[in-house]
C-alpha atoms as a PDB file:
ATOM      1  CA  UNK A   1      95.082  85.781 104.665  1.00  0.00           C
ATOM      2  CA  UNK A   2      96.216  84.802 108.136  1.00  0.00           C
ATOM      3  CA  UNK A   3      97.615  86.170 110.747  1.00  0.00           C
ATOM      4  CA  UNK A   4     100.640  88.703 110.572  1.00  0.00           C
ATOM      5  CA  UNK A   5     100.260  87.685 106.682  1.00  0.00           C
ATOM      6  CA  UNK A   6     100.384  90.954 104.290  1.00  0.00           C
ATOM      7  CA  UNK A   7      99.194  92.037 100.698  1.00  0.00           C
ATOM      8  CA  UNK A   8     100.647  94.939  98.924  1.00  0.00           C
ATOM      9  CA  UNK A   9      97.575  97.146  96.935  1.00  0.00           C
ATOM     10  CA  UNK A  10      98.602 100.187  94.894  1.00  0.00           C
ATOM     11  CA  UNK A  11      96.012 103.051  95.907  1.00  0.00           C
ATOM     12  CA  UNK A  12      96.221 104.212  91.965  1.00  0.00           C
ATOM     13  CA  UNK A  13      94.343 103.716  88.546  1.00  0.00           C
ATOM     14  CA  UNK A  14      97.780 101.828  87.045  1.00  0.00           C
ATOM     15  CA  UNK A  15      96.991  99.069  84.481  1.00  0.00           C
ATOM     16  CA  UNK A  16      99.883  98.550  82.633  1.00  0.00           C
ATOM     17  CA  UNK A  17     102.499  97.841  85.715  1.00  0.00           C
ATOM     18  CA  UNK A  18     101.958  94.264  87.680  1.00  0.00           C
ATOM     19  CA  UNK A  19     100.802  94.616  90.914  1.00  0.00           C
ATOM     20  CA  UNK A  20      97.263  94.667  92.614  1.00  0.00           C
ATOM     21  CA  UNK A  21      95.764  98.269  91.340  1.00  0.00           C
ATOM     22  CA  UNK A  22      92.574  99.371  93.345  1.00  0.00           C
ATOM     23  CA  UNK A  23      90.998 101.821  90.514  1.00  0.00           C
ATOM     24  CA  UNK A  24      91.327 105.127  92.546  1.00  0.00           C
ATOM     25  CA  UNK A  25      93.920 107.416  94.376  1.00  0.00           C
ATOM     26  CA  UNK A  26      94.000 108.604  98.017  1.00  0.00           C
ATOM     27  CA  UNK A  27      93.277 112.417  98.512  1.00  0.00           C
ATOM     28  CA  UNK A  28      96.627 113.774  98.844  1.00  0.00           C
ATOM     29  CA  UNK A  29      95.143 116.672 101.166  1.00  0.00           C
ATOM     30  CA  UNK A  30      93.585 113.878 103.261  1.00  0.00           C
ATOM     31  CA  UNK A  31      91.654 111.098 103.397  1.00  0.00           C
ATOM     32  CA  UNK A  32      90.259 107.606 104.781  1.00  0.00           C
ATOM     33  CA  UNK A  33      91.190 103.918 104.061  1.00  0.00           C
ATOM     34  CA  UNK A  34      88.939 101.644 105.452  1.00  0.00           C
ATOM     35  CA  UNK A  35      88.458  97.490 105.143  1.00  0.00           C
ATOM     36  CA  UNK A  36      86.459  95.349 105.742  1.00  0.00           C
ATOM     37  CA  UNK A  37      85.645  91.508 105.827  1.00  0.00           C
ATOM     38  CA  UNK A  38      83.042  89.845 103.951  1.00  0.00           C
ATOM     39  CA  UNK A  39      80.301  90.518 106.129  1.00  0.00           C
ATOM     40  CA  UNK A  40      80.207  94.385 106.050  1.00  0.00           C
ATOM     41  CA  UNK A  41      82.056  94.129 109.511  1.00  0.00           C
ATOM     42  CA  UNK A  42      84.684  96.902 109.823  1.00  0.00           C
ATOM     43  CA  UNK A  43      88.409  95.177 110.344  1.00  0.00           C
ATOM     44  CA  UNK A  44      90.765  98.502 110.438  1.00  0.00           C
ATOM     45  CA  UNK A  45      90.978 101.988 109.313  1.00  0.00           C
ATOM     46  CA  UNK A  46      93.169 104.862 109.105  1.00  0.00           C
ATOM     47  CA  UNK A  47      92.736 108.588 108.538  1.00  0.00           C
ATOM     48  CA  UNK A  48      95.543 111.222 107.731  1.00  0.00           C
ATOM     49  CA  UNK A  49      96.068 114.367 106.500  1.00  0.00           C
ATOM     50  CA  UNK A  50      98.328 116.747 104.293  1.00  0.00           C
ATOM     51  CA  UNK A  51     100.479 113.956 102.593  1.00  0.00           C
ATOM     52  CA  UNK A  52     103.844 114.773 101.729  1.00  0.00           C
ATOM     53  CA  UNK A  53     105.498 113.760  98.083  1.00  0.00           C
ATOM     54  CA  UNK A  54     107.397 110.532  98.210  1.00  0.00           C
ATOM     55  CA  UNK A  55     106.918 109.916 101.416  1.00  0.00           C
ATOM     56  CA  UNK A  56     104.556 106.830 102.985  1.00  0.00           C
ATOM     57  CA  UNK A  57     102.969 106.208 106.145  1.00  0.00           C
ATOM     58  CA  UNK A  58     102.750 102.702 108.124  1.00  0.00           C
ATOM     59  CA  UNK A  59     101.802 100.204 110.884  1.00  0.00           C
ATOM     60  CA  UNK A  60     104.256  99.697 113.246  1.00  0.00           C
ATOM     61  CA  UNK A  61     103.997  96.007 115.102  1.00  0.00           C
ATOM     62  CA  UNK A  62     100.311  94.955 116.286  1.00  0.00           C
ATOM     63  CA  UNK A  63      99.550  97.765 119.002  1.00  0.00           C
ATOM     64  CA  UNK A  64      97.962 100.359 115.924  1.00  0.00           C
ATOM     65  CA  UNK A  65     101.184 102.805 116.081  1.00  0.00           C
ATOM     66  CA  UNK A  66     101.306 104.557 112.612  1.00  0.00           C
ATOM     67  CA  UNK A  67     104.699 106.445 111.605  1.00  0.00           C
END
């Protein structure tokens, strides 16, 4: 991927809709995303809490706002 370049991935065990399915679920009480590249170096994360039902949470331009 380059720069300002995204992917969508579905946080869910889903096999039978298209889309890029990870396997697992985030904790809807909480929990911790983290990536990283391919040498174990850590790229970005984000932590939250108490999610709300249909509602999402996201980057907002380059400066690591999340809303």
């Amino acid at each position: 991927m380059n720069p300002g370049d995204h992917l969508v991935l579905f946080a869910d065990v889903a096999v039978t809709t298209s889309g890029l399915h990870l396997g697992f679920a985030l904790g809807a009480e909480g929990d911790g995303l983290y990536l990283y590249d391919g040498t174990g170096s850590l790229i970005d994360s984000v932590r939250f809490g108490h999610q709300l039902p249909d509602l999402s949470i996201g980057r907002i331009g380059y400066d690591g706002r999340w809303a």
